[in-house]
C-alpha atoms as a PDB file:
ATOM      1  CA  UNK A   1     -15.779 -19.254   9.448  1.00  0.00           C
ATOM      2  CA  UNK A   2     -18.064 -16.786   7.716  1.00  0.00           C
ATOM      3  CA  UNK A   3     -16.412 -13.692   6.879  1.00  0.00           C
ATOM      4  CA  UNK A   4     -17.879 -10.679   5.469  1.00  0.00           C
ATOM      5  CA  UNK A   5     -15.848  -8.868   2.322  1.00  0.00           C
ATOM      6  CA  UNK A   6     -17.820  -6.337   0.585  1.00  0.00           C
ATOM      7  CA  UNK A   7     -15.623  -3.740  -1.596  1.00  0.00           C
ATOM      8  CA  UNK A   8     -16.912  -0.187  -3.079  1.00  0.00           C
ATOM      9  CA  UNK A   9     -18.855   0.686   0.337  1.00  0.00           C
ATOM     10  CA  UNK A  10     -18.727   4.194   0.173  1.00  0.00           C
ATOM     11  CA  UNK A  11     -19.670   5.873  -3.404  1.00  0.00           C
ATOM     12  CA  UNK A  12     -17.964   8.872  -1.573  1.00  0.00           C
ATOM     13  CA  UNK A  13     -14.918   6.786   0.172  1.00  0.00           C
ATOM     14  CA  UNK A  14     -12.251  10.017  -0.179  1.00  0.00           C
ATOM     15  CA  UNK A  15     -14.638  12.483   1.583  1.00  0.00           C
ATOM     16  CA  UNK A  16     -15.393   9.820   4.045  1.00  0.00           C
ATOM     17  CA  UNK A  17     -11.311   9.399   4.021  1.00  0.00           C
ATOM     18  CA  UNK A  18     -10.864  13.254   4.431  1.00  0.00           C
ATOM     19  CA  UNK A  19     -14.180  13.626   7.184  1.00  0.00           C
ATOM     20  CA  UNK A  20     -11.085  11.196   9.527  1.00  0.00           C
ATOM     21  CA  UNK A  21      -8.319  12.683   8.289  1.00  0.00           C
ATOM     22  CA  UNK A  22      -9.902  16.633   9.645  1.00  0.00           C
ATOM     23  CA  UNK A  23     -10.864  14.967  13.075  1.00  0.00           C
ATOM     24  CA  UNK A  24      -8.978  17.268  15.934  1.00  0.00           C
ATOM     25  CA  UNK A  25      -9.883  14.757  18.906  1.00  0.00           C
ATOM     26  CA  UNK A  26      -8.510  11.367  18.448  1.00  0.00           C
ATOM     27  CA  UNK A  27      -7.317   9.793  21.509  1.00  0.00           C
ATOM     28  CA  UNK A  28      -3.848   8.229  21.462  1.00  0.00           C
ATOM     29  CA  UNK A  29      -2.660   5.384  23.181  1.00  0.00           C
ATOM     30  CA  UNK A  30       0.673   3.528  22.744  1.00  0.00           C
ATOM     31  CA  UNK A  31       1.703   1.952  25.752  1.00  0.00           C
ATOM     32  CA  UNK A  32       3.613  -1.564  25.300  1.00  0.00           C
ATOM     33  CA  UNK A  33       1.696  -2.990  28.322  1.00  0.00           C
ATOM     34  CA  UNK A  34      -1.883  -2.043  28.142  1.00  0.00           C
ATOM     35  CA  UNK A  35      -4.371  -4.253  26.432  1.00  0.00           C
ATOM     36  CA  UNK A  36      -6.494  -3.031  23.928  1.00  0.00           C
ATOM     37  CA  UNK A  37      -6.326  -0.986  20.718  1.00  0.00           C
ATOM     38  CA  UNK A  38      -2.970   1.109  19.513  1.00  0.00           C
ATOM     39  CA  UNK A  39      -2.769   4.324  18.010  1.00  0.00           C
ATOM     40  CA  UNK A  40      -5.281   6.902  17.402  1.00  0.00           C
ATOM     41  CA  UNK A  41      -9.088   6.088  17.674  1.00  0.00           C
ATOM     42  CA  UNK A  42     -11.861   8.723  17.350  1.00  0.00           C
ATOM     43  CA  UNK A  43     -14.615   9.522  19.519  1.00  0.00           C
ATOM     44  CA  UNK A  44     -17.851   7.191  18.440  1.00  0.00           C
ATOM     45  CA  UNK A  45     -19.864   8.183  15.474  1.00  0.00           C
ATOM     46  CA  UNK A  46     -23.640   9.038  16.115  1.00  0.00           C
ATOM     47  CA  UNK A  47     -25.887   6.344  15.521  1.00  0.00           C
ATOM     48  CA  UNK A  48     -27.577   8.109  12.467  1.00  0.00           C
ATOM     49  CA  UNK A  49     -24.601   8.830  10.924  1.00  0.00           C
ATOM     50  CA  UNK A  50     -24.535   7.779   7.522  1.00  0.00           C
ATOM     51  CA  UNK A  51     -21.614   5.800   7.837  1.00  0.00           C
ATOM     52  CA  UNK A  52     -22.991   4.014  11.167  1.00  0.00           C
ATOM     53  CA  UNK A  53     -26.285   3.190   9.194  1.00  0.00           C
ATOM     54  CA  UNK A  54     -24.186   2.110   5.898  1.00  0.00           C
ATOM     55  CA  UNK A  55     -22.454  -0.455   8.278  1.00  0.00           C
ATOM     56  CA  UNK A  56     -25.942  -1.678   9.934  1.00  0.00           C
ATOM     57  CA  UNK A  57     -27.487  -2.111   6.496  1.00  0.00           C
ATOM     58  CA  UNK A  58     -24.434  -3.997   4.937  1.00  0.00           C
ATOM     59  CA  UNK A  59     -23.796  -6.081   7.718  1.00  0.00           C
ATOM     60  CA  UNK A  60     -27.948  -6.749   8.581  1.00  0.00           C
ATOM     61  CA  UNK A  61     -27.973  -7.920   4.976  1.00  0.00           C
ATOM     62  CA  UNK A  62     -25.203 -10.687   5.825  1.00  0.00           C
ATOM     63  CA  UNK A  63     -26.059 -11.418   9.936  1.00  0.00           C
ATOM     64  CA  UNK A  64     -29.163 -11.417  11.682  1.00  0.00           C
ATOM     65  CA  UNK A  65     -28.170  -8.507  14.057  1.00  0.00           C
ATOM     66  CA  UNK A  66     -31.890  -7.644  15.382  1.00  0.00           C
ATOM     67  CA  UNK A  67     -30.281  -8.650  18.977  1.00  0.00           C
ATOM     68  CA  UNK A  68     -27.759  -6.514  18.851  1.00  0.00           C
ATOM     69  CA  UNK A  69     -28.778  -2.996  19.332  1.00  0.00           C
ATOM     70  CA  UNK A  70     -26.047  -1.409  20.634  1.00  0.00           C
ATOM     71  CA  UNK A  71     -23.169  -0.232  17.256  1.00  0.00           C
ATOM     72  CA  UNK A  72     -19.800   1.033  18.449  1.00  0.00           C
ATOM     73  CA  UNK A  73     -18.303   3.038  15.084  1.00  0.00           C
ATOM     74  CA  UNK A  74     -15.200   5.337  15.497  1.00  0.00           C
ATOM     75  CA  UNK A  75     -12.186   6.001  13.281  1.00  0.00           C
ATOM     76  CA  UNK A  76      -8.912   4.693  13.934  1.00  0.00           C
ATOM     77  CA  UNK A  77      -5.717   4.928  12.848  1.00  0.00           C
ATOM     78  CA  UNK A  78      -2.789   2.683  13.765  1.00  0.00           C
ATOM     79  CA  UNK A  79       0.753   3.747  12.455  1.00  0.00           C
ATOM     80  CA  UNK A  80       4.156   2.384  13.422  1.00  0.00           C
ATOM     81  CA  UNK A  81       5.363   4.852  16.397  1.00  0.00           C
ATOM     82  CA  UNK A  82       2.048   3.566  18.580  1.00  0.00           C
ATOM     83  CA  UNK A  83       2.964  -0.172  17.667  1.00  0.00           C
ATOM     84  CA  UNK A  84       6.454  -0.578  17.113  1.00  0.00           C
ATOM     85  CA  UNK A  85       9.049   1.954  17.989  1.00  0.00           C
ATOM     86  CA  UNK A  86       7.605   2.542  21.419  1.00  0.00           C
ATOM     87  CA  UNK A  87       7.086  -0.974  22.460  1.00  0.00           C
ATOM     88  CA  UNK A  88       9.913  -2.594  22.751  1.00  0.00           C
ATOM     89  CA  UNK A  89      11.233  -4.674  25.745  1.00  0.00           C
ATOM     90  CA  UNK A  90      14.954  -5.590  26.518  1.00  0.00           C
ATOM     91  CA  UNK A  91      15.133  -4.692  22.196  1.00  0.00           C
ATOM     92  CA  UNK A  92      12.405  -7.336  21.345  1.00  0.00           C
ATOM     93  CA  UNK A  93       9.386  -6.089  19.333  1.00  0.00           C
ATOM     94  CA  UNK A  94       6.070  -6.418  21.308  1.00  0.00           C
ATOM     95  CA  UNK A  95       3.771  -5.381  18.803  1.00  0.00           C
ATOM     96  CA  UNK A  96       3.584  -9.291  17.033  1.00  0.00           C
ATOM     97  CA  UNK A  97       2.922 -10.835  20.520  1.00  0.00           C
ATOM     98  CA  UNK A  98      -0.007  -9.075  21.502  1.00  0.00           C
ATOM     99  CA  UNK A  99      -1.536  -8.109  18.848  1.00  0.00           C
ATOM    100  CA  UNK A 100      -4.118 -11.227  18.501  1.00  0.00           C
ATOM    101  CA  UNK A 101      -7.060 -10.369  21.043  1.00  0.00           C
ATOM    102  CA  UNK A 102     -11.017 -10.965  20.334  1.00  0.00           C
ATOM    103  CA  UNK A 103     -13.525  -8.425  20.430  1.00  0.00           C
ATOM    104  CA  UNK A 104     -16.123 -10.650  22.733  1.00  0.00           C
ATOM    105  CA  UNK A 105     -17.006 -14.100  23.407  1.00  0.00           C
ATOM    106  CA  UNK A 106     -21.286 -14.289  22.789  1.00  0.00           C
ATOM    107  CA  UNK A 107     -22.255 -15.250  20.004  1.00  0.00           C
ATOM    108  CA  UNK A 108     -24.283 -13.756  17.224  1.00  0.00           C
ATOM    109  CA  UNK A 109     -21.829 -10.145  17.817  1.00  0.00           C
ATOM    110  CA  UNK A 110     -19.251  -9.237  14.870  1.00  0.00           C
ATOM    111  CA  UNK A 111     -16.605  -6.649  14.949  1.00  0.00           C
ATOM    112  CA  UNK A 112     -14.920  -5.562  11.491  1.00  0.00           C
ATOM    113  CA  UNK A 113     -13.328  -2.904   9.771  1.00  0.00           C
ATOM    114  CA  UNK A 114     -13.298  -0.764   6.751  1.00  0.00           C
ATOM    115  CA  UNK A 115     -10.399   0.225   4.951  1.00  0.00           C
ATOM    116  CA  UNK A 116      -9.963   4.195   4.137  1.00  0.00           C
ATOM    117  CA  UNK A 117      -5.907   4.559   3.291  1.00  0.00           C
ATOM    118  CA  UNK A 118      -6.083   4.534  -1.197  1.00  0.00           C
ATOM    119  CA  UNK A 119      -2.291   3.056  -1.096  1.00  0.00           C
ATOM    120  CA  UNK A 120      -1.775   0.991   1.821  1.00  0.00           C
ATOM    121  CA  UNK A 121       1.162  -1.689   1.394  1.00  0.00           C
ATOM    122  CA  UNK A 122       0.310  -5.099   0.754  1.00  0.00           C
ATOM    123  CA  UNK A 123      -0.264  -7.268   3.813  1.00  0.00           C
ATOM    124  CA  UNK A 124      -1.767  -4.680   6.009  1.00  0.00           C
ATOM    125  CA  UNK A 125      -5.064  -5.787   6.411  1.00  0.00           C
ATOM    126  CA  UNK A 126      -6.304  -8.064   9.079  1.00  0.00           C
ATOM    127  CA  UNK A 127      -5.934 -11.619   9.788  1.00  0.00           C
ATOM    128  CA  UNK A 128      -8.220 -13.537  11.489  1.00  0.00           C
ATOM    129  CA  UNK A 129      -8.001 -17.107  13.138  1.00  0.00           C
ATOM    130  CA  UNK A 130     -10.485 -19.955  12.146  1.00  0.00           C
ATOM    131  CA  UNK A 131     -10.202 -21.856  15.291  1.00  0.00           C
ATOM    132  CA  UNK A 132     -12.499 -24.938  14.039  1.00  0.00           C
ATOM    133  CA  UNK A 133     -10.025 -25.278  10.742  1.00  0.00           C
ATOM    134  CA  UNK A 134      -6.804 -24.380  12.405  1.00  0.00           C
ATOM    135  CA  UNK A 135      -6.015 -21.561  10.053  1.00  0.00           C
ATOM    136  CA  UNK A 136      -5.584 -18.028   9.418  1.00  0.00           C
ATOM    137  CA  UNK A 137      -7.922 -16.012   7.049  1.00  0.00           C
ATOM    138  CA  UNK A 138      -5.938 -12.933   5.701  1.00  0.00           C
ATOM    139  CA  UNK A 139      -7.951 -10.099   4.564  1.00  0.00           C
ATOM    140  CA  UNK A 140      -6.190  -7.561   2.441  1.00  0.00           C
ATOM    141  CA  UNK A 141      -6.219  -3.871   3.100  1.00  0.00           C
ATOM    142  CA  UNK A 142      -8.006  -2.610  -0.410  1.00  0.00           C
ATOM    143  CA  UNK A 143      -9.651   1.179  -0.099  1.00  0.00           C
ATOM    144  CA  UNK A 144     -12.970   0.945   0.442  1.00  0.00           C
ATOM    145  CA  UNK A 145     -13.451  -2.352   1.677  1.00  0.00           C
ATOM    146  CA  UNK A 146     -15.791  -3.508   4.465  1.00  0.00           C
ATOM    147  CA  UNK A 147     -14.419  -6.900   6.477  1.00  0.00           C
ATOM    148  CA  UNK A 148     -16.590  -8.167   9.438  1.00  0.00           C
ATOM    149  CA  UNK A 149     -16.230 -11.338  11.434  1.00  0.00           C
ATOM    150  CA  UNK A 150     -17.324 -12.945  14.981  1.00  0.00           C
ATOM    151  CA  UNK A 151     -16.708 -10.965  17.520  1.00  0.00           C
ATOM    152  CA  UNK A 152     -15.229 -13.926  19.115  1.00  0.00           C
ATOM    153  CA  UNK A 153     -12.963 -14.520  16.532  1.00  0.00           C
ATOM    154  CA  UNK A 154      -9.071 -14.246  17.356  1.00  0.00           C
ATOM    155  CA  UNK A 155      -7.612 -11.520  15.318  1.00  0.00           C
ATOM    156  CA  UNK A 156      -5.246  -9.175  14.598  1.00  0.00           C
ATOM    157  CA  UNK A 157      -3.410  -6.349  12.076  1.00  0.00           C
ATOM    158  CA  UNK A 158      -1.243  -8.255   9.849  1.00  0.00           C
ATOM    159  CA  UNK A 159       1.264  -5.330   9.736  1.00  0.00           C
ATOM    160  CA  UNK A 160       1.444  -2.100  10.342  1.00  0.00           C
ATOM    161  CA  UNK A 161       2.732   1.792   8.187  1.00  0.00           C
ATOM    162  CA  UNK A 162       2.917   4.985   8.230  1.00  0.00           C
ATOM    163  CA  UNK A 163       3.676   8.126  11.009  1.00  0.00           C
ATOM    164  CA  UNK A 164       0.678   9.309  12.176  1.00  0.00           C
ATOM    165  CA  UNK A 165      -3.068   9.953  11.138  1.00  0.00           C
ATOM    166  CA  UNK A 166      -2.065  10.971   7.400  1.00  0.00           C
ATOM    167  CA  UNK A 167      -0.406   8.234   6.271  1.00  0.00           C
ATOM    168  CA  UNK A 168      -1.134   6.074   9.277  1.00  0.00           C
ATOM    169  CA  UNK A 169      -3.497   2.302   8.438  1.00  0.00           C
ATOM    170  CA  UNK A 170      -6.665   4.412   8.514  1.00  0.00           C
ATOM    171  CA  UNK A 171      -9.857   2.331   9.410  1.00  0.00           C
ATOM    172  CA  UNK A 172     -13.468   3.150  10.468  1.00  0.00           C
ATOM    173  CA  UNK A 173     -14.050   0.001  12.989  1.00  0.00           C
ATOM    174  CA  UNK A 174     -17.046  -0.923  14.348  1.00  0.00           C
ATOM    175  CA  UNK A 175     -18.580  -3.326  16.524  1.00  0.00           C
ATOM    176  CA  UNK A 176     -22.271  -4.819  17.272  1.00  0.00           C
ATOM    177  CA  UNK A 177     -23.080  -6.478  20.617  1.00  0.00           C
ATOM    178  CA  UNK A 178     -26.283  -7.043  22.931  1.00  0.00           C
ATOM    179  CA  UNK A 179     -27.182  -4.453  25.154  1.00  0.00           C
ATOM    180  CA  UNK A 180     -25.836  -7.093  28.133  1.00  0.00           C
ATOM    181  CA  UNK A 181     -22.148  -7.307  26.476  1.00  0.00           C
ATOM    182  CA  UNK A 182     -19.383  -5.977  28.514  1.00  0.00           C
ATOM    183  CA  UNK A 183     -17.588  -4.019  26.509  1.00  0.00           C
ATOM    184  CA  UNK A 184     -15.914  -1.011  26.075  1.00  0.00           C
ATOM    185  CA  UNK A 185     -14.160   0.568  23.169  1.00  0.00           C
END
């Protein structure tokens, strides 16, 4: 499986740290049961935003993604109390046995993430399954780093830290589909 890695994306990665870190409207979800993302994601980024078109250009360089007009960019933060503490279940842990999901199944689409916390502990980037080898790709959570894979692609957070948006797994994700995807973020 061909995954992206590109480190030193933004020459201005702690303003582009501090731009999430003043956001005021980040949604919140955390319940055990619902599928989909954890935590606190941001509204979507303008198209011409300077991050959104810093993402099209790295990733355009890598994919051919003249298909796929339609880029879904938005801040999110994932921190222990949306993924852990809250989901539990008769005192099992849920957050391990969901956490694996896909982000769409045509291909030529690619989801990823950049990473925007300067300390994070090790093993808290993203792991992703490569179905036709039978084995799991782990990408490591280094500041500043852009990781993008199939959209079809099983994966998941390797682990999770913090308590809330300051010291919470900061990301900016993003993902690039056809205009006749399903999908919502």
């Amino acid at each position: 499986m061909d995954i992206l890695i590109k480190d030193n994306v933004f020459d201005n990665v702690d303003e582009i740290r501090q731009r999430g870190l003043n956001i005021t409207d980040y949604r919140y979800e955390d319940h055990p049961f619902s599928t989909g993302w954890k935590g606190y994601r941001s509204s979507e980024l303008d198209g011409d935003d300077i991050i959104t078109q810093k993402i099209i250009n790295i990733v355009g360089d890598a994919y051919n993604i003249a298909s796929c007009p339609f880029r879904r960019v938005a801040y999110h933060v994932t921190d222990i109390p949306s993924c852990m503490e809250k989901q539990q279940y008769k005192g099992k842990q849920l957050f391990h046995d969901f956490k694996w999901h896909n982000d769409g199944n045509i291909p030529g689409t690619y989801a990823g993430a950049i990473y925007l916390h300067p300390n994070p502990p090790p093993n808290s980037g993203t792991s992703v399954l490569d179905s036709e080898k039978n084995e799991i790709i782990h990408v490591e959570n280094v500041y500043n780093r852009l990781a993008c894979w199939p959209s079809h692609a099983q994966h998941a957070i390797a682990n999770v830290f913090g308590n809330g948006i300051e010291t919470g797994r900061m990301t900016i994700i993003f993902f690039i589909h056809p205009p006749h995807e399903a999908f919502t973020m």
